[in-house]
Protein backbone atom coordinates (compact mmCIF):
# COMPACT_ATOMS: atom_id res chain seq x y z
CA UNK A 1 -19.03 16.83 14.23
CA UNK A 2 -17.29 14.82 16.43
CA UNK A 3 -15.02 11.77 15.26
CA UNK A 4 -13.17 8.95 16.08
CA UNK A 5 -10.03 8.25 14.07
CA UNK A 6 -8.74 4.83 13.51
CA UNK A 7 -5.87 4.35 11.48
CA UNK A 8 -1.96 3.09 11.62
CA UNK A 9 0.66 3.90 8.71
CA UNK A 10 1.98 6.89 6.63
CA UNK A 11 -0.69 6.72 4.37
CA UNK A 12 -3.19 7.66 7.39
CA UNK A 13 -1.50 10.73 8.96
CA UNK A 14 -2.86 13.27 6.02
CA UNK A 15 -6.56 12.19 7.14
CA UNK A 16 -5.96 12.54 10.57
CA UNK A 17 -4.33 15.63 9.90
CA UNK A 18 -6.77 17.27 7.65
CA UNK A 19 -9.97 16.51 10.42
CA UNK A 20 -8.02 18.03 13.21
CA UNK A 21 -7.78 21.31 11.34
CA UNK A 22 -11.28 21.48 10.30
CA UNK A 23 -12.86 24.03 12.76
CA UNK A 24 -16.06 22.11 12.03
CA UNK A 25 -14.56 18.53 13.48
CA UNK A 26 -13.69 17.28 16.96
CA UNK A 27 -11.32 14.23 16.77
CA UNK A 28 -11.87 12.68 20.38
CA UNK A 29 -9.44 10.19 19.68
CA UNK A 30 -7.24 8.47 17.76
CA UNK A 31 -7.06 4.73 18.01
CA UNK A 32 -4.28 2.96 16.39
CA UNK A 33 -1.90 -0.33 16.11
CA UNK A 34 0.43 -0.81 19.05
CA UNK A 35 3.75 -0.03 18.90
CA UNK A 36 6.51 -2.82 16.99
CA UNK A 37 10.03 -3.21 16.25
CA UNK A 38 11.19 -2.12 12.91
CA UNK A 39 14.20 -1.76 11.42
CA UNK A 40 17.86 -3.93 11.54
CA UNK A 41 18.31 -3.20 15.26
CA UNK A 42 14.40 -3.83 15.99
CA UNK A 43 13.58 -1.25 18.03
CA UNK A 44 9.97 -0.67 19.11
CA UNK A 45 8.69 2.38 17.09
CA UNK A 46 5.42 4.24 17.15
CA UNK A 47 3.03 4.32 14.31
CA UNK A 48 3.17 7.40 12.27
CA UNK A 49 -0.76 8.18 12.97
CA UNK A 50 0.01 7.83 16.42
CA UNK A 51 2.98 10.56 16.66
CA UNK A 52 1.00 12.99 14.81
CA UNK A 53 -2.24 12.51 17.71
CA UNK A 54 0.72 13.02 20.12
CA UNK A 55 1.95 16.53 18.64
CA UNK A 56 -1.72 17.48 18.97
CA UNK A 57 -2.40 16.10 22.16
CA UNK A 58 -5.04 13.60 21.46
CA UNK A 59 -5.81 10.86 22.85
CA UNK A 60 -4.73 7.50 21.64
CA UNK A 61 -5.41 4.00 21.98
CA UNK A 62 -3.27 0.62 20.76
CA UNK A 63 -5.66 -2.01 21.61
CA UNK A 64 -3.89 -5.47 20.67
CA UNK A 65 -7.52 -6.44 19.44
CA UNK A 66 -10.20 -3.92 19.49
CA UNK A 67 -13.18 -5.60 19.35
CA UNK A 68 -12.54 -8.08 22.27
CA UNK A 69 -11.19 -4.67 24.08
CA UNK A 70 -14.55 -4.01 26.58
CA UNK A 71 -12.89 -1.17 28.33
CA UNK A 72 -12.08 0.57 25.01
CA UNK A 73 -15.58 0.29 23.94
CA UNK A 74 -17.38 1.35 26.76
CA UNK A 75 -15.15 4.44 26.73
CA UNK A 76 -15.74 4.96 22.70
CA UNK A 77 -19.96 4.37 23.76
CA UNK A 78 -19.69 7.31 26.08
CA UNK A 79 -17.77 9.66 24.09
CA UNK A 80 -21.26 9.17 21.73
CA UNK A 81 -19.47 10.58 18.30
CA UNK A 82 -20.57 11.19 15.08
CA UNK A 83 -18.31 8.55 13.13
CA UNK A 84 -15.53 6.68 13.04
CA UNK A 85 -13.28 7.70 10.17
CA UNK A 86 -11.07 4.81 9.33
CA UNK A 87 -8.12 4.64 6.98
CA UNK A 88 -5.83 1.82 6.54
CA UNK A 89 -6.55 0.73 10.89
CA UNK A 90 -5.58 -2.95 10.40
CA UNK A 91 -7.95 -4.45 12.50
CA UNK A 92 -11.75 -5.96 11.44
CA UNK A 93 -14.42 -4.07 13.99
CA UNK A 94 -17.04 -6.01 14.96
CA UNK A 95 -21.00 -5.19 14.87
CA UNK A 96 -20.62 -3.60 18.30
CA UNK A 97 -18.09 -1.17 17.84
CA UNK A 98 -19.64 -0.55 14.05
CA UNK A 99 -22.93 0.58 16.04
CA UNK A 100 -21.46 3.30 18.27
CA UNK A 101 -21.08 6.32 16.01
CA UNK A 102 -24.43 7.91 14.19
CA UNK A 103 -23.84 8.02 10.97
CA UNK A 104 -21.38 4.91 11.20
CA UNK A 105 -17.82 4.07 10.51
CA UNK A 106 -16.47 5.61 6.84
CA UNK A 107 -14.01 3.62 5.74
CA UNK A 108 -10.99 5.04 2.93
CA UNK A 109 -9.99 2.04 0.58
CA UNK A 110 -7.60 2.26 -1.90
CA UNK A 111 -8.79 0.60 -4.88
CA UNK A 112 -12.08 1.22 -6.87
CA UNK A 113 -14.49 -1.59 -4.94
CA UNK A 114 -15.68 -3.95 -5.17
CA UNK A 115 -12.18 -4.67 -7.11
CA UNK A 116 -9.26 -5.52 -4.76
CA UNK A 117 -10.40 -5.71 -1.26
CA UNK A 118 -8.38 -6.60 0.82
CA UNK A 119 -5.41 -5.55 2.68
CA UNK A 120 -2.81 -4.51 -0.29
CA UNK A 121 -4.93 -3.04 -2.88
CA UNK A 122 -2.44 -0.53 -3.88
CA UNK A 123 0.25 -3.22 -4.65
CA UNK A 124 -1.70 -5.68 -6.43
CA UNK A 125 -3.53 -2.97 -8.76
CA UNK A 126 0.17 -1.99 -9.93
CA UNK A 127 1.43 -5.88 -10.22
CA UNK A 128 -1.27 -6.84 -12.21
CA UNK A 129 -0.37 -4.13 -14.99
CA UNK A 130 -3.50 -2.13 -13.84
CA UNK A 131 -3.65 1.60 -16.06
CA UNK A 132 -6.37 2.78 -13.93
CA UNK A 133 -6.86 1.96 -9.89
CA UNK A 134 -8.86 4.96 -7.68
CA UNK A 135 -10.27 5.52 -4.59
CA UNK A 136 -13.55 4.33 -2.67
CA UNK A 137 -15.16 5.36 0.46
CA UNK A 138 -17.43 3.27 2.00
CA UNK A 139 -19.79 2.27 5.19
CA UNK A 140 -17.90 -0.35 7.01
CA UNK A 141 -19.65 -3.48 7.72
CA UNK A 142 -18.47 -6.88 9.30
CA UNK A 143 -17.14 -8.42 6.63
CA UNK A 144 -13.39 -7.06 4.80
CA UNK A 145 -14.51 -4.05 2.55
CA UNK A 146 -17.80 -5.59 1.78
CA UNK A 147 -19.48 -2.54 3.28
CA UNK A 148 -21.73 -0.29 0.77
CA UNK A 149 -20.21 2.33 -1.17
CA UNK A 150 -20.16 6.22 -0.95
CA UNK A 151 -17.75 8.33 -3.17
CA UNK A 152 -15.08 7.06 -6.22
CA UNK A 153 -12.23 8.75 -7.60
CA UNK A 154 -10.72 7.74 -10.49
CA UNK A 155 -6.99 7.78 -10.64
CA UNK A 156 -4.05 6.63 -13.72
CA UNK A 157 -1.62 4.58 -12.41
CA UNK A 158 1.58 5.33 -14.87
CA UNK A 159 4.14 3.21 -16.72
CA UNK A 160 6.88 3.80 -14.57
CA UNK A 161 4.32 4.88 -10.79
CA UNK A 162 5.41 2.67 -8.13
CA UNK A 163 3.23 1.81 -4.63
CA UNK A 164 5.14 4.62 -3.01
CA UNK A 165 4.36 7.44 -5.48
CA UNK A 166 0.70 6.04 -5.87
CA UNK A 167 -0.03 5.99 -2.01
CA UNK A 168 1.14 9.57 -1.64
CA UNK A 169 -1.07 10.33 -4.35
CA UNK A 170 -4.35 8.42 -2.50
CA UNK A 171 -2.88 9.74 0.67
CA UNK A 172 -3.81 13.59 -0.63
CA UNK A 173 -6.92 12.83 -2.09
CA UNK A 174 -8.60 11.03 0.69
CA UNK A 175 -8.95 13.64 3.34
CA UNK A 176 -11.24 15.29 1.37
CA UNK A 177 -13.39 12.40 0.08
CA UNK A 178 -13.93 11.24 3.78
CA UNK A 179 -14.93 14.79 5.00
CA UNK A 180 -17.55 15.15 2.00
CA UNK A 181 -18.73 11.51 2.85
CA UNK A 182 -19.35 12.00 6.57
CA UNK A 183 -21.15 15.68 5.59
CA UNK A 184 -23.38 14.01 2.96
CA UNK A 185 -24.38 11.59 5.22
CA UNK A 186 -25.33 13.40 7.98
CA UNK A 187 -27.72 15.84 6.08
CA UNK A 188 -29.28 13.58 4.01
CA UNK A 189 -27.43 14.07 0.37
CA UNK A 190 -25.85 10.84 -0.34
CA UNK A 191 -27.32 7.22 -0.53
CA UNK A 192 -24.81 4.39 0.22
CA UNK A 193 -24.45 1.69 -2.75
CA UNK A 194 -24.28 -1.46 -1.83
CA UNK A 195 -21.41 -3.63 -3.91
CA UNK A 196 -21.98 -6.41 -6.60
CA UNK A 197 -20.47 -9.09 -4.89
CA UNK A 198 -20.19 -10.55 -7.97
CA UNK A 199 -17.41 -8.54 -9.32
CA UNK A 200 -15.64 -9.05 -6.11
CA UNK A 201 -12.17 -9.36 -6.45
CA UNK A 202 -8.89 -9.66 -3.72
CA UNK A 203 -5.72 -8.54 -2.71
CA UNK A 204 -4.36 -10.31 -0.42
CA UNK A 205 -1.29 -9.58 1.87
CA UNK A 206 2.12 -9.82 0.32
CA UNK A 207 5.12 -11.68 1.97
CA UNK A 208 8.78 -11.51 1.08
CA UNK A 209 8.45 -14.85 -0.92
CA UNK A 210 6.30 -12.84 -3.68
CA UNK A 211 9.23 -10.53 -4.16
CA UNK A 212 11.52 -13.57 -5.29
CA UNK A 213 12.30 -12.48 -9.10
CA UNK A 214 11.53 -15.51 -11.48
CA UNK A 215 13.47 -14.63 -14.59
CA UNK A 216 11.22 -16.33 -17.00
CA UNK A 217 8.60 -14.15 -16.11
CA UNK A 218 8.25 -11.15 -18.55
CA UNK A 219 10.38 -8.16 -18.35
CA UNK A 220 6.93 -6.15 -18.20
CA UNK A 221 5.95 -8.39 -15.23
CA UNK A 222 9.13 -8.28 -13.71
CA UNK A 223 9.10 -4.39 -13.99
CA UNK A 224 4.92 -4.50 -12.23
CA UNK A 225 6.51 -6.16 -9.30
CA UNK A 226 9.37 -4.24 -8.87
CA UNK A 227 6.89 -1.49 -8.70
CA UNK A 228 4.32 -2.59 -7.29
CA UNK A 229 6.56 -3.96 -4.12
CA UNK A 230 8.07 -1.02 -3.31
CA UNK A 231 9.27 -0.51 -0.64
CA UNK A 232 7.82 -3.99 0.94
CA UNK A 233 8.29 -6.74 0.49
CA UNK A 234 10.53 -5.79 -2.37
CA UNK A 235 11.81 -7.50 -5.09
CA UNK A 236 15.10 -9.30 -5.12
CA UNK A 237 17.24 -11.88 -6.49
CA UNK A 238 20.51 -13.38 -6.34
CA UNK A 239 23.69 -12.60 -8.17
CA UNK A 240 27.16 -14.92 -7.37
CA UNK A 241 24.94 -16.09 -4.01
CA UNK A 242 24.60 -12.41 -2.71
CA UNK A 243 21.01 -11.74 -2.31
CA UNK A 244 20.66 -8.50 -4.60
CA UNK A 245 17.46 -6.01 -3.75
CA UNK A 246 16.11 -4.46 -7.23
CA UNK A 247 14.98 -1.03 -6.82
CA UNK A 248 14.19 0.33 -9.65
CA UNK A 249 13.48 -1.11 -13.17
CA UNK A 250 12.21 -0.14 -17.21
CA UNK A 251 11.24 -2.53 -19.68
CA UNK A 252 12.55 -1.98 -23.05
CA UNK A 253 9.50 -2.34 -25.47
CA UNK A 254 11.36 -2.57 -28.71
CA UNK A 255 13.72 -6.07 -27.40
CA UNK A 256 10.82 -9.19 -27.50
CA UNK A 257 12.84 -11.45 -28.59
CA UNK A 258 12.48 -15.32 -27.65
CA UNK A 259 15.73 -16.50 -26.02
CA UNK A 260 16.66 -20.27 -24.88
CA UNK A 261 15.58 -20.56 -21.15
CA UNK A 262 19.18 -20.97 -19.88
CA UNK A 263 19.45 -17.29 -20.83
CA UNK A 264 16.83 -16.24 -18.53
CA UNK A 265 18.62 -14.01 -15.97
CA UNK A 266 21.70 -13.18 -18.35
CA UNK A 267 23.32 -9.55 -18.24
CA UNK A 268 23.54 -8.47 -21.52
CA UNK A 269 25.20 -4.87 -20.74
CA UNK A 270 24.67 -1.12 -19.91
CA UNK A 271 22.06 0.01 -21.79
CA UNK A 272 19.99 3.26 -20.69
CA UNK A 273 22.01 3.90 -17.68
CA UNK A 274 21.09 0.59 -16.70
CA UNK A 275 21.72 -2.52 -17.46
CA UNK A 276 19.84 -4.90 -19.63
CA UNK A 277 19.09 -8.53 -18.78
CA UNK A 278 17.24 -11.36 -20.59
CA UNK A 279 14.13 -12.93 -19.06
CA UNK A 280 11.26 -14.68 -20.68
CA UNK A 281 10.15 -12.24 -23.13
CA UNK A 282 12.34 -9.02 -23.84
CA UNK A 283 14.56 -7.26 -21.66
CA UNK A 284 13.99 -5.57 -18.69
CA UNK A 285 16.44 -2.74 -17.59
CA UNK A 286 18.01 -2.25 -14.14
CA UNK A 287 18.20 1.09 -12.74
CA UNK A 288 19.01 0.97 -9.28
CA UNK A 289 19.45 -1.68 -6.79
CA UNK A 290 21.33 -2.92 -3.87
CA UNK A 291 23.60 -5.93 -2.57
CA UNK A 292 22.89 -7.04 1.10
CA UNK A 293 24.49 -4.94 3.76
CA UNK A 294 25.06 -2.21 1.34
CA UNK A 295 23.45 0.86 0.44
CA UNK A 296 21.30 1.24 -2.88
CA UNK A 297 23.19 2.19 -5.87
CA UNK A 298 22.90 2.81 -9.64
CA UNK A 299 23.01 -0.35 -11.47
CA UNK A 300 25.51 1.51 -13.73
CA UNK A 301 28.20 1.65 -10.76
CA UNK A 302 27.56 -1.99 -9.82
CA UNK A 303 27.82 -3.39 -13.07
CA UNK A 304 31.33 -1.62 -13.49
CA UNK A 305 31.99 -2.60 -9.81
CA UNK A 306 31.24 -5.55 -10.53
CA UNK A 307 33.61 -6.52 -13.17
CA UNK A 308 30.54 -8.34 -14.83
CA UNK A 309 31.97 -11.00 -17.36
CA UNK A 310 30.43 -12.78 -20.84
CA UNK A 311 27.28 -15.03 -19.56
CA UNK A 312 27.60 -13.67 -15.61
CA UNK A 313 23.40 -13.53 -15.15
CA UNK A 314 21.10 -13.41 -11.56
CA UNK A 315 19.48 -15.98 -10.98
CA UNK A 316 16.29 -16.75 -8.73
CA UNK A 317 16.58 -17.28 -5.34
């Protein structure tokens, strides 16, 4: 079988992995994002699925804009594979590119569709208090994840599971799932479902202003986006006008109390290892975080650091 691979970030390398050590697969390329500055000092880094192709000497490709990229798809028409195998690319492919392989392009999503398409399915399903997300493979069509479906997997998202932990998670199962999709296709034994629009739902892409902490929120919301932000955008608030970064974060259960709204924000102590502080119903418990320009730390050591005093609280930035 011979494939093209389309993908960009961490969570894509195990896929692209897997395929090139199937004895039964030819990956004739691997076509990616280009390269962008990351980091404090912005330096232009490669994308993950891209250095992996390079240790195995593959080719690659970073068109800015694949589909409007004729070269590129006159080259991908005369390589004639069997599929494209896309997870997490980043780009929409148009009808022309979606007609090149045989069996077509199987596409990895990260949420059990139709729920959450879109591009941060992962995130949203753990923000929104989700106990159960999964894993869909599907034909890609023109539209975003509209495409009909293949195989679903099933998996619990946990109290405390942030987007980090749960990518890894879809990040292992997925190789698999694709590889039994693009053999079921091609001899016959699986018959792509189309979705029900109507149950449609979306996850659209985050931006730093969703990881602004508003205090009068819930501590179990709080604690979802903490989560479910992790590591981008992240979550974050303000204490004495330093912009504070919060890492890691409980809610305690037992502590519902209703409090006056100027509480909202108010450090009420160590408690846990962490430290407790009011929002809009009960108390959600610090962990870890970290100020600007320094490194993460327990919220233990920066409360003591600190020298937090009666009715010191964060407030929303």
């Amino acid at each position: 079988m011979k494939i093209i691979y389309l993908g960009t970030p961490e969570i894509a390398v195990p896929s692209l992995e897997y395929f090139i050590m199937k004895d039964d697969v030819e990956v004739q390329a691997v076509i990616t994002q280009p390269d962008k500055p990351a980091g404090r000092g912005h330096k232009v880094v490669p994308p993950p699925v891209k250095i992996m192709a390079k240790t195995k000497a593959i080719p690659v490709f970073q068109p800015k804009l694949i589909r409007k990229d004729e070269a590129l798809i006159n080259h991908l028409k005369e390589l004639k594979p069997d599929a494209f195998i896309m997870v997490a690319f980043g780009q929409i492919l148009s009808k022309e590119l979606l007609d090149i392989p045989r069996l077509g392009t199987i596409n990895l999503h990260s949420s059990l569709l139709p729920k959450y398409r879109g591009p941060n399915p992962i995130q949203w399903a753990i923000i929104n208090g989700d106990k159960v997300t999964g894993i869909t493979t599907m034909l890609s069509d023109v539209g975003v994840d509209t495409g009909p479906m293949l195989l679903k997997k099933e998996i619990e998202i946990t109290e405390n599971m942030d987007a980090c932990e749960l990518s890894d998670i879809m990040a292992h199962i997925g190789p698999e799932m694709l590889y039994q999709s693009m053999i079921s296709l091609d001899n016959g034994t699986i018959i792509p479902v189309p979705q029900n629009d109507t149950e449609a739902t979306y996850a659209p892409k985050l931006s730093k202003e969703d990881g602004k902490i508003n205090w009068s929120e819930s501590a179990e919301t709080i604690h979802n986006k903490v989560r479910g932000m992790k590591p981008w955008p992240s979550t974050c608030t303000s204490f004495k006008e330093v912009v504070i970064k919060i890492i890691e974060t409980q809610f305690d259960k037992e502590n519902k109390e209703k409090v006056n709204p100027e509480d909202f924000g108010k450090i009420i102590g160590i408690i846990n290892s962490g430290i407790g502080v009011i929002t809009g119903n009960g108390t959600v418990i610090i962990r870890k975080l970290q100020p600007a320009g320094k490194k993460a730390i327990d919220a233990a050591c920066w409360y003591n650091g600190a020298r937090i005093q009666k009715g010191d609280k964060f407030e929303q930035l």
